[in-house]
C-alpha atoms as a PDB file:
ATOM      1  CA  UNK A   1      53.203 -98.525  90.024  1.00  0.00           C
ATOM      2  CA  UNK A   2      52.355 -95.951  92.022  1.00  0.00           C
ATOM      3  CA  UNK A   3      55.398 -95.112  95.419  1.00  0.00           C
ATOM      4  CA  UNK A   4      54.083 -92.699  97.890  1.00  0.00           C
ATOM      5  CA  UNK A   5      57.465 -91.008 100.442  1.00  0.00           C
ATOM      6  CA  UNK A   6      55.534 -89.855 103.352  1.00  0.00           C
ATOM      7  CA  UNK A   7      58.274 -87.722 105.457  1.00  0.00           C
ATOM      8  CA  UNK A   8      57.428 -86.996 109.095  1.00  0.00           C
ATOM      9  CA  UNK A   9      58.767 -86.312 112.158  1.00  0.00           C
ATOM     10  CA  UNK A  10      58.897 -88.882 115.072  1.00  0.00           C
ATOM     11  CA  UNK A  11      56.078 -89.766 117.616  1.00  0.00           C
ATOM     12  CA  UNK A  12      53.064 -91.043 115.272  1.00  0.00           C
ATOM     13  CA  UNK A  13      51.823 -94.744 116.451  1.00  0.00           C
ATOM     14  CA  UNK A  14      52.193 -97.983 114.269  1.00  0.00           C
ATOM     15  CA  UNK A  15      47.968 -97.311 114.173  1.00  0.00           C
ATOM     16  CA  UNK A  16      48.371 -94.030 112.847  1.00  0.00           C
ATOM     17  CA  UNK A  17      50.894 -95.104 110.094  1.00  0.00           C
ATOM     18  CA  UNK A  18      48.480 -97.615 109.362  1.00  0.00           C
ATOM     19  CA  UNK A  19      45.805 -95.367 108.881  1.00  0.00           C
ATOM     20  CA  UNK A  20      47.831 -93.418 106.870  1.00  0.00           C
ATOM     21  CA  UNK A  21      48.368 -96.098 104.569  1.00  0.00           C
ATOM     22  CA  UNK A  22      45.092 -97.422 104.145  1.00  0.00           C
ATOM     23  CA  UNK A  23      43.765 -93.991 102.859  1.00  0.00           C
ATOM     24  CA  UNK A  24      46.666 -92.835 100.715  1.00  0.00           C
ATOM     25  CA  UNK A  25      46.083 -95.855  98.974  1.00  0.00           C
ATOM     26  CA  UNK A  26      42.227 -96.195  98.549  1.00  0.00           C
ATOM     27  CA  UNK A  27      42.735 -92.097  97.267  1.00  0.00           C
ATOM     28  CA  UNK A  28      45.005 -93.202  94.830  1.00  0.00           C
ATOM     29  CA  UNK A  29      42.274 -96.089  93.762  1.00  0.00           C
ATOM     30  CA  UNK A  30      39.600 -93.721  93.952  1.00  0.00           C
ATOM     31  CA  UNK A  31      40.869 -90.649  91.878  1.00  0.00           C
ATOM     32  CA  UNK A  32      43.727 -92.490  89.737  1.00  0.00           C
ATOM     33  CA  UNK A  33      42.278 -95.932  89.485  1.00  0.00           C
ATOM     34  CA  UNK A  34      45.553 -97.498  90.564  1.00  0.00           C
ATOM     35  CA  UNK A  35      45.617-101.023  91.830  1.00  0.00           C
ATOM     36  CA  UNK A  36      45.964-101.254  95.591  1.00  0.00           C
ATOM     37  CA  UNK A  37      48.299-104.606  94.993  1.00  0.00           C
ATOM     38  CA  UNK A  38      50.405-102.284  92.730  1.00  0.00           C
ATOM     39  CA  UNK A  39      50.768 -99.256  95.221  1.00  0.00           C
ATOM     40  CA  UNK A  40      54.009 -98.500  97.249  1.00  0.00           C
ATOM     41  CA  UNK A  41      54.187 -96.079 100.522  1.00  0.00           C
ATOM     42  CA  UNK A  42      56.649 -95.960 102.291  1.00  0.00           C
ATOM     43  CA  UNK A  43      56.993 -93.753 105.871  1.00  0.00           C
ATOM     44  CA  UNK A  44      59.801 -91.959 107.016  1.00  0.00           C
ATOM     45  CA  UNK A  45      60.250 -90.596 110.103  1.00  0.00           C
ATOM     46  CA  UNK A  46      62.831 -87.981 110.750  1.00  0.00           C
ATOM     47  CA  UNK A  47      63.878 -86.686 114.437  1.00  0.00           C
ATOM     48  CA  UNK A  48      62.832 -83.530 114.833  1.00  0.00           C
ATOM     49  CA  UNK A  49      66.354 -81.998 115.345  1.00  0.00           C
ATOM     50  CA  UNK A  50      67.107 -83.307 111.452  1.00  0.00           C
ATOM     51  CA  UNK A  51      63.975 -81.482 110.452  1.00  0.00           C
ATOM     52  CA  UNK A  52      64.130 -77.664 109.816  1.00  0.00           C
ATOM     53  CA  UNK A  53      61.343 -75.290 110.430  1.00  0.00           C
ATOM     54  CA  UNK A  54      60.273 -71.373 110.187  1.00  0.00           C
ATOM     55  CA  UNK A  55      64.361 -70.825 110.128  1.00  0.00           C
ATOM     56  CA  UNK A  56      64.722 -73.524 113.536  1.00  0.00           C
ATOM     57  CA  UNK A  57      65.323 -77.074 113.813  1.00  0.00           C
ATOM     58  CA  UNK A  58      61.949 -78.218 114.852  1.00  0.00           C
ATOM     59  CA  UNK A  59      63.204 -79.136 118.200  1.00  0.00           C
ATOM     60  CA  UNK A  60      64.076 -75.776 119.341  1.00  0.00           C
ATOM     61  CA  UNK A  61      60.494 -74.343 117.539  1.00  0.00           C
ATOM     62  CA  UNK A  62      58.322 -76.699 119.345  1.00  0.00           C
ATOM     63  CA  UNK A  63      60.125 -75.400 122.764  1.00  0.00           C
ATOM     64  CA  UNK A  64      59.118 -72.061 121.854  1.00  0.00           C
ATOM     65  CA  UNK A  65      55.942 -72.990 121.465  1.00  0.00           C
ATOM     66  CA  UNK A  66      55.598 -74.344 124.758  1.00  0.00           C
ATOM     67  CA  UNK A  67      53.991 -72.448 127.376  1.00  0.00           C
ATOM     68  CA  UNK A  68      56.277 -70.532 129.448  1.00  0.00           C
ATOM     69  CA  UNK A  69      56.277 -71.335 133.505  1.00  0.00           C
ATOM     70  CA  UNK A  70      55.681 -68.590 135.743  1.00  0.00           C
ATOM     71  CA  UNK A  71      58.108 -67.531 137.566  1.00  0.00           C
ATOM     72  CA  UNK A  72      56.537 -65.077 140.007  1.00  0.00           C
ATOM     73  CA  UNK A  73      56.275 -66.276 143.514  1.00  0.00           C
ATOM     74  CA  UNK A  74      53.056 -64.623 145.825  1.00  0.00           C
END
């Protein structure tokens, strides 16, 4: 009995986790011959200030990452 722990942080739709499921599964019937009927997944999503990344919490990172405002007035 195959059990999949997917681990992501927050903001992917119920679609997405859907999708998600459908092809972790027919992978594991294609390349392990698993039954799907037999095959577990389960998806956790973790806030992104409980989720640590490049030496941040991934809250902090992704502001980084944003793009910084001007602040020049003409």
């Amino acid at each position: 009995m195959p059990y999949v722990n997917i681990q992501i942080t927050t903001g992917a739709t119920r679609d997405q986790k859907a999708q998600l499921v459908k092809e972790v599964t027919a992978s594991l019937v294609r390349i392990l011959g698993k039954k799907p009927e037999h095959t577990h997944i389960v998806i956790q999503e973790i806030a992104d200030e409980n989720w640590g990344f490049s030496g941040l919490l991934t809250d902090d990172w992704k502001q980084k990452q944003a793009p910084q405002s001007s602040t020049e007035t003409y």
